[in-house]
Protein backbone atom coordinates (compact mmCIF):
# COMPACT_ATOMS: atom_id res chain seq x y z
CA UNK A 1 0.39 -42.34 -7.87
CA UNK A 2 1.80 -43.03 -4.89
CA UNK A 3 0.65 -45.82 -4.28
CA UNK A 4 1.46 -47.51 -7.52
CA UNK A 5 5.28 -45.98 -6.62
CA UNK A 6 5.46 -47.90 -2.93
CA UNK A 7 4.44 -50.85 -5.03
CA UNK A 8 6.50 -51.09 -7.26
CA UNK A 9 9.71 -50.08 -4.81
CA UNK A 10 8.64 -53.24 -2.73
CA UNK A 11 8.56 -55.31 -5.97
CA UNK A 12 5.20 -55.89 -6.42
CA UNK A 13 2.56 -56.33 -8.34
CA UNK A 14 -0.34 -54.28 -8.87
CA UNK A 15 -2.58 -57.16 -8.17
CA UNK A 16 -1.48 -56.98 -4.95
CA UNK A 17 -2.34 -53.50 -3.84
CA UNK A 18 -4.52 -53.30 -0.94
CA UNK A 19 -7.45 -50.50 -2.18
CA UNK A 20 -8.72 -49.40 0.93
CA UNK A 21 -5.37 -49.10 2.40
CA UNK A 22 -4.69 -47.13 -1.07
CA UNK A 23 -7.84 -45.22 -0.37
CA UNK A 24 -7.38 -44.31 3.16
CA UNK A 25 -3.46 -43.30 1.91
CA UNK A 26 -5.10 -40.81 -0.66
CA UNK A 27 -7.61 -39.44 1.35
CA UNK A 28 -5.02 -38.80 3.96
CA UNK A 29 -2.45 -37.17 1.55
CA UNK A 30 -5.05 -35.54 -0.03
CA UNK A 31 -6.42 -33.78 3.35
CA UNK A 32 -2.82 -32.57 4.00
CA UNK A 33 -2.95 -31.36 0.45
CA UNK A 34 -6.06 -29.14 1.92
CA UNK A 35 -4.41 -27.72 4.89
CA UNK A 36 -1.31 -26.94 2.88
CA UNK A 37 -3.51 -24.85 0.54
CA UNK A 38 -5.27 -23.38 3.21
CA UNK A 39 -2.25 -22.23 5.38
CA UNK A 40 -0.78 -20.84 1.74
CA UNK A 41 -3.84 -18.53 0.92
CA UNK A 42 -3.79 -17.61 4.88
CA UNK A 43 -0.21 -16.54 4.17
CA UNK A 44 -1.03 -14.88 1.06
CA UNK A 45 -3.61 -13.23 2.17
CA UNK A 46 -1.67 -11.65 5.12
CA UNK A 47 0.99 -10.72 2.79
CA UNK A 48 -1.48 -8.90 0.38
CA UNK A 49 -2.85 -7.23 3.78
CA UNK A 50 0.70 -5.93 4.61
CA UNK A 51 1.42 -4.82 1.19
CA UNK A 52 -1.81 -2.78 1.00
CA UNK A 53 -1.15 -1.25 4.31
CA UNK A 54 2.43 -0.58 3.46
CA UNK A 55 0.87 1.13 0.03
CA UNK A 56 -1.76 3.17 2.11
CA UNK A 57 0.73 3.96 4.28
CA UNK A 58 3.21 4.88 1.63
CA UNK A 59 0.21 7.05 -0.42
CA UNK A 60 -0.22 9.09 2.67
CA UNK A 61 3.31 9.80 3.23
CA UNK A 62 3.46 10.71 -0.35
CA UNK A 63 0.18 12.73 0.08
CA UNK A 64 1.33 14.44 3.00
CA UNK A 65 4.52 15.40 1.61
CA UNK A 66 2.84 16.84 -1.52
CA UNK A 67 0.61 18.95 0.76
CA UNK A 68 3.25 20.08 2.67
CA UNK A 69 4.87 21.02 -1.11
CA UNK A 70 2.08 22.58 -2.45
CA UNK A 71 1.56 24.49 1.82
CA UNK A 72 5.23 25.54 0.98
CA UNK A 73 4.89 26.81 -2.42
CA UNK A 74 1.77 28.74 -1.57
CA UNK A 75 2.94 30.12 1.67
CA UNK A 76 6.14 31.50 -0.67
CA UNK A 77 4.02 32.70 -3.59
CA UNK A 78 1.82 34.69 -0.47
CA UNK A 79 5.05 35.95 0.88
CA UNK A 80 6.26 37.34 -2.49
CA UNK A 81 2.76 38.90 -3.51
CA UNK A 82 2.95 40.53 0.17
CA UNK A 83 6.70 41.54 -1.16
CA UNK A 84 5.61 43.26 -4.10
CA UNK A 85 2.69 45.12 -2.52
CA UNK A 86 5.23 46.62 -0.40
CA UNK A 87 7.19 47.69 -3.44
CA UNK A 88 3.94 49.42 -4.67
CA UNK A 89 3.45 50.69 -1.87
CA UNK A 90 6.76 52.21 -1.48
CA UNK A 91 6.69 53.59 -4.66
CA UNK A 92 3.34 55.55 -3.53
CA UNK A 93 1.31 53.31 -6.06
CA UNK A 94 -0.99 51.67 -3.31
CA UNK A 95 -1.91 53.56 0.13
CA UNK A 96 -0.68 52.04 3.29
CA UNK A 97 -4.04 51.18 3.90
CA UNK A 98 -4.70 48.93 0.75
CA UNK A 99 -1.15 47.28 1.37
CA UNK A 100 -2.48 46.11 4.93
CA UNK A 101 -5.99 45.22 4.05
CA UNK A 102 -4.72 42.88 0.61
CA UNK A 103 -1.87 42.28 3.23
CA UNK A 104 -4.13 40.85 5.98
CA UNK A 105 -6.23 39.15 3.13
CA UNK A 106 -3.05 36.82 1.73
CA UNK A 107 -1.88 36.24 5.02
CA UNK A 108 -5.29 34.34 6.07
CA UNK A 109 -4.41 31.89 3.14
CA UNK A 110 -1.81 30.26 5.15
């Protein structure tokens, strides 16, 4: 296409065009066409690498904050259990020596 374009921009003919000149143009538009494409899927494929680590690195931030969550809501849910055995205890319900056993039992949940 190109070719045809240059030739008709310097007013000529088509008769005129030189075909391995128009050969050698091609096949060196058309190897630049080749390392364009390859520097695009280089550059693509570092982007998708970034984005992937960004996402990993994202899912464990999200992971670790939903551990810590879940650590937190545990560690409260332990401390209110321990909270009400003291009220049974207190009440004369549970002996001082269940409280600390189921005591000592919750606690090595944390």
């Amino acid at each position: 296409g190109q070719v045809v374009i240059e030739q008709f921009e310097n007013e000529r003919d088509l008769d005129d065009v030189d075909m391995e000149a128009a050969k050698a143009k091609y096949n060196k538009a058309y190897e630049e066409g080749k390392d364009i494409t390859e520097k695009i899927k280089q550059e693509e494929f570092k982007q998708a690498q970034e984005d992937e680590s960004f996402s990993n690195t994202t899912s464990e931030s999200q992971e670790a904050s939903q551990t810590a969550s879940a650590t937190t809501i545990q560690s409260e849910d332990i401390f209110e259990k321990i909270e009400k055995l003291g009220a049974l205890k207190e009440k004369g319900l549970i002996s001082d020596e269940e409280f600390n056993t189921q005591k000592t039992k919750l606690l090595s949940r944390l």
